[in-house]
PDB file of N, CA and C in Angstrom:
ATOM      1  N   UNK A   1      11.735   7.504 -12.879  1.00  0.00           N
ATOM      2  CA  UNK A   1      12.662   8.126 -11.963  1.00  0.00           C
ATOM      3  C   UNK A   1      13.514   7.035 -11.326  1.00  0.00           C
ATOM      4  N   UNK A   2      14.954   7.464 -11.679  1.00  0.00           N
ATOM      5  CA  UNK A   2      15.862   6.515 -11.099  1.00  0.00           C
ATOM      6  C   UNK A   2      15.737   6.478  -9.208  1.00  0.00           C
ATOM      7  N   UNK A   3      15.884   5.090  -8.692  1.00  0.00           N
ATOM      8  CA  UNK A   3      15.520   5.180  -7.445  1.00  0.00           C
ATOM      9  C   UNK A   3      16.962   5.143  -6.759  1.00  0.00           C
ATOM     10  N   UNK A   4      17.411   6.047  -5.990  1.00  0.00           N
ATOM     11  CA  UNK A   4      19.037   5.927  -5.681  1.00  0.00           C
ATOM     12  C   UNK A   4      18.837   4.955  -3.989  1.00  0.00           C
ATOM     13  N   UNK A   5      19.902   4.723  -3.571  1.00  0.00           N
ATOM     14  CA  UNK A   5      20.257   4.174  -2.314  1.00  0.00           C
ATOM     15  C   UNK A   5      20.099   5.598  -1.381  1.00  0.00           C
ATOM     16  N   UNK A   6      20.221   6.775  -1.578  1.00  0.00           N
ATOM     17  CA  UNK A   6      20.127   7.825  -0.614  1.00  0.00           C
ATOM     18  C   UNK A   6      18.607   8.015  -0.790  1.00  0.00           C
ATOM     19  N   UNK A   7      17.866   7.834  -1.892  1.00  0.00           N
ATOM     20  CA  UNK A   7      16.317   8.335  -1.675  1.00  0.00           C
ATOM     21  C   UNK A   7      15.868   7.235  -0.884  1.00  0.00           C
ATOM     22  N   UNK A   8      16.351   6.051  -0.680  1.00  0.00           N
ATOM     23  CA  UNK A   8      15.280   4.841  -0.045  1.00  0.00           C
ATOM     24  C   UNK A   8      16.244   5.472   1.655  1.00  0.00           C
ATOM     25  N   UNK A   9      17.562   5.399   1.629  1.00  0.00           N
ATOM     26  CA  UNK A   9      16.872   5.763   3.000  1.00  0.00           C
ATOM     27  C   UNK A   9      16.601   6.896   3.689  1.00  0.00           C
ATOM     28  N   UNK A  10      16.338   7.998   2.559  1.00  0.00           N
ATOM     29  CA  UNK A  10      15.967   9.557   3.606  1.00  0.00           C
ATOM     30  C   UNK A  10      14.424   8.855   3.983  1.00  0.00           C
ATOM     31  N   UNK A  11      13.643   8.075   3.033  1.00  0.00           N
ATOM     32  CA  UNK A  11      12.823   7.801   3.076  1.00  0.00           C
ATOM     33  C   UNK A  11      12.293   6.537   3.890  1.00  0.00           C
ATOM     34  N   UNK A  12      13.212   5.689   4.491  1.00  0.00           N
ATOM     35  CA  UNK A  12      13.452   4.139   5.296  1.00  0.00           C
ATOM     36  C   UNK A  12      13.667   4.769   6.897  1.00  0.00           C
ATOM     37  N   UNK A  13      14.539   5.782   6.764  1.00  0.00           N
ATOM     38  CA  UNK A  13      15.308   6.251   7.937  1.00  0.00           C
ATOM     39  C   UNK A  13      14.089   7.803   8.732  1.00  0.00           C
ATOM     40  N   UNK A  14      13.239   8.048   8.135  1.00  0.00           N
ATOM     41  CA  UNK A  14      12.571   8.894   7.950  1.00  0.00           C
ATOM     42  C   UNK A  14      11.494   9.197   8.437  1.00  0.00           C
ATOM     43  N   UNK A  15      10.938   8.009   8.337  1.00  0.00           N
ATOM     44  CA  UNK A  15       9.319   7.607   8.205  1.00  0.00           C
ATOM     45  C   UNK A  15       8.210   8.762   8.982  1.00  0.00           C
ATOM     46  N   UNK A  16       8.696   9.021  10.426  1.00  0.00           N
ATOM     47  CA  UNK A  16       8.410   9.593  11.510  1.00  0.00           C
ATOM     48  C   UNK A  16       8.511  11.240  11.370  1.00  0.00           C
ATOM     49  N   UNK A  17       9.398  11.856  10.027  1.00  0.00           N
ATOM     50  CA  UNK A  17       9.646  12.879  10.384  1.00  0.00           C
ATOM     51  C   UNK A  17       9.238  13.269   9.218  1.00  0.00           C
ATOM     52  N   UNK A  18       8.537  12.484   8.446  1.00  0.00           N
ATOM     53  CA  UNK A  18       7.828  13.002   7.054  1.00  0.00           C
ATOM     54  C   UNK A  18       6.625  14.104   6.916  1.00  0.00           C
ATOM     55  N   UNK A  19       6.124  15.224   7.012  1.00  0.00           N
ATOM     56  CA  UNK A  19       4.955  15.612   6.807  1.00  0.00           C
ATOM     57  C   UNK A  19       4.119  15.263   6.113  1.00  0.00           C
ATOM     58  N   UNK A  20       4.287  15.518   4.588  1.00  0.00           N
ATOM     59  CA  UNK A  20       4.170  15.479   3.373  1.00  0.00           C
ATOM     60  C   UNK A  20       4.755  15.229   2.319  1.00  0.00           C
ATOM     61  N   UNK A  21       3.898  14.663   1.114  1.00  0.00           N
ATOM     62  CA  UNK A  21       4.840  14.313   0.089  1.00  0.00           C
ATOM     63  C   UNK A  21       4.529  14.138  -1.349  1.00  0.00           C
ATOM     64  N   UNK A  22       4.641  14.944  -2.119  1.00  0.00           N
ATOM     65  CA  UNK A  22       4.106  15.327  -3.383  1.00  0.00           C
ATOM     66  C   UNK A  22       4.703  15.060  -4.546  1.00  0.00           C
ATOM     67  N   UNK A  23       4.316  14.129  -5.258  1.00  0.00           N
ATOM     68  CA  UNK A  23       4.575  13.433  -6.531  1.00  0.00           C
ATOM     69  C   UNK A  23       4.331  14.170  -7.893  1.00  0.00           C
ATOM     70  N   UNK A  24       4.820  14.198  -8.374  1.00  0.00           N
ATOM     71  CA  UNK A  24       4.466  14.746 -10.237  1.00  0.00           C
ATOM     72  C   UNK A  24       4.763  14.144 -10.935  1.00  0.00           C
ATOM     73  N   UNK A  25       3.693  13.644 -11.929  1.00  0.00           N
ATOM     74  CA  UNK A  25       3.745  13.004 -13.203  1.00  0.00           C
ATOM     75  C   UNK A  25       4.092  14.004 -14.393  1.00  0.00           C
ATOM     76  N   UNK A  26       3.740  13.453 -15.595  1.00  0.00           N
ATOM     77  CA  UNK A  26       3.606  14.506 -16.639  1.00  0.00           C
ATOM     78  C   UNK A  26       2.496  15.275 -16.573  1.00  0.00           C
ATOM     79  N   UNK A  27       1.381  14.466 -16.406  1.00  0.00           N
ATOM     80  CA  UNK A  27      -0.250  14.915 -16.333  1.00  0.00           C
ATOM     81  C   UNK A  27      -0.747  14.968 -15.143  1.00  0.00           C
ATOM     82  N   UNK A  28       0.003  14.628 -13.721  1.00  0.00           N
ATOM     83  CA  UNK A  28      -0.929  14.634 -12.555  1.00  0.00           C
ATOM     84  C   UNK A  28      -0.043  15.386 -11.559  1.00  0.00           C
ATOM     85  N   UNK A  29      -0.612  15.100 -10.490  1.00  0.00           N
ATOM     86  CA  UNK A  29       0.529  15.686  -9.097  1.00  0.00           C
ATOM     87  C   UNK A  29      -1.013  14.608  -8.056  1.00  0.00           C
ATOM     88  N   UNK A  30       0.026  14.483  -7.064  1.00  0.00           N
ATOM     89  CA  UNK A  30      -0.478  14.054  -5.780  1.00  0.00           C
ATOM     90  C   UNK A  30       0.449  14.563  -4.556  1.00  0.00           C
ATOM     91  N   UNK A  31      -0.621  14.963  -3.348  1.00  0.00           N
ATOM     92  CA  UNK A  31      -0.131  15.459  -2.343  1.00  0.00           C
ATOM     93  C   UNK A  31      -0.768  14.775  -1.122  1.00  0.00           C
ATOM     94  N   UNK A  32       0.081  14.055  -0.114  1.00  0.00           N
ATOM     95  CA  UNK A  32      -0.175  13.544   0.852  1.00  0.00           C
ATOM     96  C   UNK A  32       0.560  13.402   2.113  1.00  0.00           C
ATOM     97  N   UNK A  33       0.240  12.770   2.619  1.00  0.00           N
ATOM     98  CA  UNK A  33       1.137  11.810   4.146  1.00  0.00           C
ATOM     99  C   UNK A  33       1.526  10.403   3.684  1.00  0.00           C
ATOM    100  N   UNK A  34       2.800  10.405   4.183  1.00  0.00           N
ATOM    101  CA  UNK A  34       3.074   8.796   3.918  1.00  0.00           C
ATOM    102  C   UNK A  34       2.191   8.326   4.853  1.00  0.00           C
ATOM    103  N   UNK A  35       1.732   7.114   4.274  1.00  0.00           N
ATOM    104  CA  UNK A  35       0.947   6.035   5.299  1.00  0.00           C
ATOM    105  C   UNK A  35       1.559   5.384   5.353  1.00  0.00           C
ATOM    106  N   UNK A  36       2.565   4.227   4.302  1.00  0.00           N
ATOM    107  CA  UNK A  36       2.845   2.965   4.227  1.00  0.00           C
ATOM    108  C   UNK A  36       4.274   3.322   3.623  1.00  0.00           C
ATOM    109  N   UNK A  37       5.557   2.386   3.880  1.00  0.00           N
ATOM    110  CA  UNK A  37       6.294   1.957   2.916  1.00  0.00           C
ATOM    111  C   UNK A  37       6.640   0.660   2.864  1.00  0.00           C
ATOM    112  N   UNK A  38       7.206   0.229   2.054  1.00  0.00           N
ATOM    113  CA  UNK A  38       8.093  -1.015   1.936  1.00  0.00           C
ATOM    114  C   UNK A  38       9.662  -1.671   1.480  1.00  0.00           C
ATOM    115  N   UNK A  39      10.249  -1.998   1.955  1.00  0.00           N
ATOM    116  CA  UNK A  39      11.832  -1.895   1.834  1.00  0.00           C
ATOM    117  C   UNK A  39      11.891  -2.569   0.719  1.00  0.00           C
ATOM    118  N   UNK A  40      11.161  -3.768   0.192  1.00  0.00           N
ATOM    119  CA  UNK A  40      11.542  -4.988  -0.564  1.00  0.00           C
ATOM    120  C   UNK A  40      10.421  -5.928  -1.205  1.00  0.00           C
ATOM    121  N   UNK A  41       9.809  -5.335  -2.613  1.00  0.00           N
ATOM    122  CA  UNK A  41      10.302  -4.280  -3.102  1.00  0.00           C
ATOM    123  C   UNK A  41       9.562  -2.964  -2.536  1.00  0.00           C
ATOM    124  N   UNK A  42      10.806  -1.938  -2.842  1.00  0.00           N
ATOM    125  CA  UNK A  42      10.804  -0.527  -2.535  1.00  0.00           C
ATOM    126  C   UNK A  42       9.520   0.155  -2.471  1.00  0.00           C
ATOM    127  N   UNK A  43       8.589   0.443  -1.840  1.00  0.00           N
ATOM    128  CA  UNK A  43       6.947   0.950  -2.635  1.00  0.00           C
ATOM    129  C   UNK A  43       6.217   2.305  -1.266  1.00  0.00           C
ATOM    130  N   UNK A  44       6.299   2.890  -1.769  1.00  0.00           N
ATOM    131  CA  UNK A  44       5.731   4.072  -0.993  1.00  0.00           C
ATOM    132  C   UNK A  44       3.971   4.253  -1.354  1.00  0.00           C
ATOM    133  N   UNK A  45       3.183   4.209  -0.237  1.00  0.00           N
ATOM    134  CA  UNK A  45       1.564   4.970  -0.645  1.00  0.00           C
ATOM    135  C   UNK A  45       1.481   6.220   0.107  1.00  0.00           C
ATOM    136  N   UNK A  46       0.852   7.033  -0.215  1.00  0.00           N
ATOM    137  CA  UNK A  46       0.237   8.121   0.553  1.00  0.00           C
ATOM    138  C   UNK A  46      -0.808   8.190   0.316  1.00  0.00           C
ATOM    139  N   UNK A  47      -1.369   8.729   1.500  1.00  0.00           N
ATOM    140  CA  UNK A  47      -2.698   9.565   1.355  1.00  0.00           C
ATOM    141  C   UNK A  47      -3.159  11.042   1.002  1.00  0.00           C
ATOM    142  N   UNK A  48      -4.052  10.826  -0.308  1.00  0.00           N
ATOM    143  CA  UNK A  48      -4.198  12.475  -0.706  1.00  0.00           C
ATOM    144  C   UNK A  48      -5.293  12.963  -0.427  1.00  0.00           C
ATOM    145  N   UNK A  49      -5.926  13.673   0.512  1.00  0.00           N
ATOM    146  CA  UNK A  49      -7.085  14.124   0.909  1.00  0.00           C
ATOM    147  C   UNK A  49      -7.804  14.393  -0.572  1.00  0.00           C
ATOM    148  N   UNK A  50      -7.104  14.966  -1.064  1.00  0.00           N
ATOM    149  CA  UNK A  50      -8.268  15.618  -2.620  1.00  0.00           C
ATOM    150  C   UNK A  50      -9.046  14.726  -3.313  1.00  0.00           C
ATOM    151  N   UNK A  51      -8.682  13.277  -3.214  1.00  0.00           N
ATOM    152  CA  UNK A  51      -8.977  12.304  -3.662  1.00  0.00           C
ATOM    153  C   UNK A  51     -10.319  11.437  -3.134  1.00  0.00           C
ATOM    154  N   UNK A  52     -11.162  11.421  -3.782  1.00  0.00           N
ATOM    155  CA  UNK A  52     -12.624  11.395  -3.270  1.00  0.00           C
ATOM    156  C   UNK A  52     -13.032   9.812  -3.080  1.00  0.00           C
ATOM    157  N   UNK A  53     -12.552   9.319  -4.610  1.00  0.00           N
ATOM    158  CA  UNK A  53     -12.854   7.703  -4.310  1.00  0.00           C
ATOM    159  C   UNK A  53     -11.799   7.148  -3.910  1.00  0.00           C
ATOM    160  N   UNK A  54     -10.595   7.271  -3.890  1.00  0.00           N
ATOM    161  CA  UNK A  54      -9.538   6.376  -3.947  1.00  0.00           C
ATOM    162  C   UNK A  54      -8.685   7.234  -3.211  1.00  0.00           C
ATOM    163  N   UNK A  55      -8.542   7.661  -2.136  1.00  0.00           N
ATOM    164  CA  UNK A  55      -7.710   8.748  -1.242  1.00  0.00           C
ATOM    165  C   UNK A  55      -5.800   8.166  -1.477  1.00  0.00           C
ATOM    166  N   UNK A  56      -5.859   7.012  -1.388  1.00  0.00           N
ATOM    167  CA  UNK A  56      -4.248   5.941  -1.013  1.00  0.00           C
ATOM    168  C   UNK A  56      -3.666   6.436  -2.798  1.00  0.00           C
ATOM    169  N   UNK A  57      -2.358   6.032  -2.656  1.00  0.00           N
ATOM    170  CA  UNK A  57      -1.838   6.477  -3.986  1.00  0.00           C
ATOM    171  C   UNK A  57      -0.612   5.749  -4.067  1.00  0.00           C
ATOM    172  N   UNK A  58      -0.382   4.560  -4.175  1.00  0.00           N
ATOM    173  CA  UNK A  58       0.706   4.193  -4.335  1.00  0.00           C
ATOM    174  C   UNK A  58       2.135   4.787  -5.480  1.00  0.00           C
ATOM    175  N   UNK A  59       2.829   5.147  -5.109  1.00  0.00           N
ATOM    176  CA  UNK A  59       3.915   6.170  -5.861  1.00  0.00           C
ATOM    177  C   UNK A  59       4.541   5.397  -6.916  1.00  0.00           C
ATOM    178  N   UNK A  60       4.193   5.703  -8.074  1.00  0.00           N
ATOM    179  CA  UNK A  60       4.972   5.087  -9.497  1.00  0.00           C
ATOM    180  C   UNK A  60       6.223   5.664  -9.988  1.00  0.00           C
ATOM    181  N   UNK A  61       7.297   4.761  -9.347  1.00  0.00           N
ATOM    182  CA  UNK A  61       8.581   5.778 -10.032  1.00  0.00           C
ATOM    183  C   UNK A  61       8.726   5.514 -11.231  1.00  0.00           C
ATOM    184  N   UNK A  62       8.353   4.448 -11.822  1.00  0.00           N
ATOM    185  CA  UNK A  62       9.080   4.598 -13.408  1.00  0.00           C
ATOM    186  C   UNK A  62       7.922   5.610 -14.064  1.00  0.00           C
ATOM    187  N   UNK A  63       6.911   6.313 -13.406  1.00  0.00           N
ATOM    188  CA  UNK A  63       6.171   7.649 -14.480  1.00  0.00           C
ATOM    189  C   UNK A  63       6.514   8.912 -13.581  1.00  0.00           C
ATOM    190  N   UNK A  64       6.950   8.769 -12.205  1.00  0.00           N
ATOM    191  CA  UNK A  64       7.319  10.041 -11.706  1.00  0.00           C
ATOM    192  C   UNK A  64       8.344  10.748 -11.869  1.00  0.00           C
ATOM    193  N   UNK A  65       7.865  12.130 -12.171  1.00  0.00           N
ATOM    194  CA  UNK A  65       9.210  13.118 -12.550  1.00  0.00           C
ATOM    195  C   UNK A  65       9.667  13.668 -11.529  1.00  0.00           C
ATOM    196  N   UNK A  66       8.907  13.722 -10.147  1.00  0.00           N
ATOM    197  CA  UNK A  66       9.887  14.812  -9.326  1.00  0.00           C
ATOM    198  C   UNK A  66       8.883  14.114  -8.004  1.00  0.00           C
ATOM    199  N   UNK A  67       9.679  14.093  -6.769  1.00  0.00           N
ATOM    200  CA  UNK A  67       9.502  13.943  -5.859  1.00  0.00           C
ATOM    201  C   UNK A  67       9.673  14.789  -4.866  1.00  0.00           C
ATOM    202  N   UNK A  68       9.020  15.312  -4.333  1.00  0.00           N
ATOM    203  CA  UNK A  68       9.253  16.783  -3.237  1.00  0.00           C
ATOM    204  C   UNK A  68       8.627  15.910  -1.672  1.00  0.00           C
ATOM    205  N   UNK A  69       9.683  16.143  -0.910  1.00  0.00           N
ATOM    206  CA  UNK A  69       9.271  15.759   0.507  1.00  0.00           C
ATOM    207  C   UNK A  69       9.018  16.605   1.688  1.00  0.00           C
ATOM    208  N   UNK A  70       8.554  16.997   2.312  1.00  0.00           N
ATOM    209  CA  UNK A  70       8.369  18.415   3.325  1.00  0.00           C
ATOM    210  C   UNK A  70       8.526  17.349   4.759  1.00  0.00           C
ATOM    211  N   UNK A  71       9.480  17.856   5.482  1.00  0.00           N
ATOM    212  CA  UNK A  71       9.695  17.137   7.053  1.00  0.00           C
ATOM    213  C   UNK A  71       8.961  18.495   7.879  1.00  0.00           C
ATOM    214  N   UNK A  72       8.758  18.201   9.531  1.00  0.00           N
ATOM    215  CA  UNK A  72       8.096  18.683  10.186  1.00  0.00           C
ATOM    216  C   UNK A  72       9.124  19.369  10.037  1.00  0.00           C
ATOM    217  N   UNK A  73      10.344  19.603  10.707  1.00  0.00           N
ATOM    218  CA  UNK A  73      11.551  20.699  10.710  1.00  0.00           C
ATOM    219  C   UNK A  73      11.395  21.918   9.405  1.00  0.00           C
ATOM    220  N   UNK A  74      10.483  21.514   8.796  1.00  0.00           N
ATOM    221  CA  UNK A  74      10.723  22.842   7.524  1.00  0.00           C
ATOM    222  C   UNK A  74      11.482  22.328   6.122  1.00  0.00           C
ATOM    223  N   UNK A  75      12.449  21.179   6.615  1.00  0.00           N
ATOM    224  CA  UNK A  75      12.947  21.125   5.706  1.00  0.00           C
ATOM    225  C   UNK A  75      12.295  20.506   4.474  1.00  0.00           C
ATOM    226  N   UNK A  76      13.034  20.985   2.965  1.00  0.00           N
ATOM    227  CA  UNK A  76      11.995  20.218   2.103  1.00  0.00           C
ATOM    228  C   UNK A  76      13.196  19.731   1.012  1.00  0.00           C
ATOM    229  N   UNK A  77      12.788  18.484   0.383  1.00  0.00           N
ATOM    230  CA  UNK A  77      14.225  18.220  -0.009  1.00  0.00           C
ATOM    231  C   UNK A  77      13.615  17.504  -1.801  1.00  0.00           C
ATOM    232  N   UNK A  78      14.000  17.829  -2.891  1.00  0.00           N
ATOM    233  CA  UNK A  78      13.067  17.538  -4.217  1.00  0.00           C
ATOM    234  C   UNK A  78      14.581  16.159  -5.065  1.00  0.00           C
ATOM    235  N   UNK A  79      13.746  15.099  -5.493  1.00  0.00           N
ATOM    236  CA  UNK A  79      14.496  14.078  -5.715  1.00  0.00           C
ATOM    237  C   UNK A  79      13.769  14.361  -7.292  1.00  0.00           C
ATOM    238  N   UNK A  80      14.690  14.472  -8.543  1.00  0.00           N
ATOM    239  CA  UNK A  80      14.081  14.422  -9.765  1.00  0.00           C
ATOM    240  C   UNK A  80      15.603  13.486 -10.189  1.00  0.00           C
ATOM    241  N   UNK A  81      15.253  12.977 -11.255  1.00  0.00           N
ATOM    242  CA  UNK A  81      16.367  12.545 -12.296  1.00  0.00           C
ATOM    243  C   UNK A  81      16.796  13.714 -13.159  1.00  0.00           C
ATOM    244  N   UNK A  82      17.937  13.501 -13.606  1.00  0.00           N
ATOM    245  CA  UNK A  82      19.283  14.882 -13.852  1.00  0.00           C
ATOM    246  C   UNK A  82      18.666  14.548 -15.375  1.00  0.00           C
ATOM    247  N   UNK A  83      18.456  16.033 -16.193  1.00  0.00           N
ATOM    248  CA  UNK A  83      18.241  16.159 -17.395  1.00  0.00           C
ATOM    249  C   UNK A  83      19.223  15.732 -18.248  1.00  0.00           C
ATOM    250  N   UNK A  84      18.858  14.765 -19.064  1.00  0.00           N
ATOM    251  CA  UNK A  84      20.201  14.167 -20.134  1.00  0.00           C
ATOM    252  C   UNK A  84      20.111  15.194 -21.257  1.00  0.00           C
TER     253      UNK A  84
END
C-alpha cells in the first residue's frame, strides 16, 4: 500500500482522536488502538486485544490492502490503493 503525504498526516495530526484501527492483509485483519507512531521512518503499532501472545502489531504497508480508521467523532475514513 502506497503511503501518501495525506495518510501520514490524518495519522501524525491525529494521534489523540484515533479510536481504532483495522488493517487487512490478504490472509489476516487486525483490529486495535494506536499505541505508537513514528514520523521517520513512517511506522504505526497497535494494539489488538484478540491477540493472546503478541497483542502489539506493527502495521506492514507494503502487505496491507486496506486501512480503515474509526475517530471518536464517528467518523471513519478507509485508505486502500486504487485498483490498476
Amino acid at each position: 500500500m502506497d503511503i501518501t503525504n495525506d495518510f501520514k498526516e490524518e495519522i501524525l495530526n491525529s494521534t489523540t482522536s484515533i479510536e481504532n484501527i483495522e488493517v487487512v492483509y490478504k490472509k489476516n485483519k487486525y483490529n486495535g488502538k494506536l499505541v505508537k507512531t513514528n514520523q521517520s521512518p513512517f511506522e504505526m503499532t497497535i494494539f489488538d486485544d484478540d491477540l493472546k501472545d503478541n497483542p502489539e502489531h506493527v502495521i506492514d504497508f507494503i502487505l496491507a490492502k486496506e486501512i480503515t480508521i474509526k475517530f471518536f467523532d464517528g467518523t471513519i475514513k478507509t485508505f486502500k490503493d486504487p485498483v490498476s
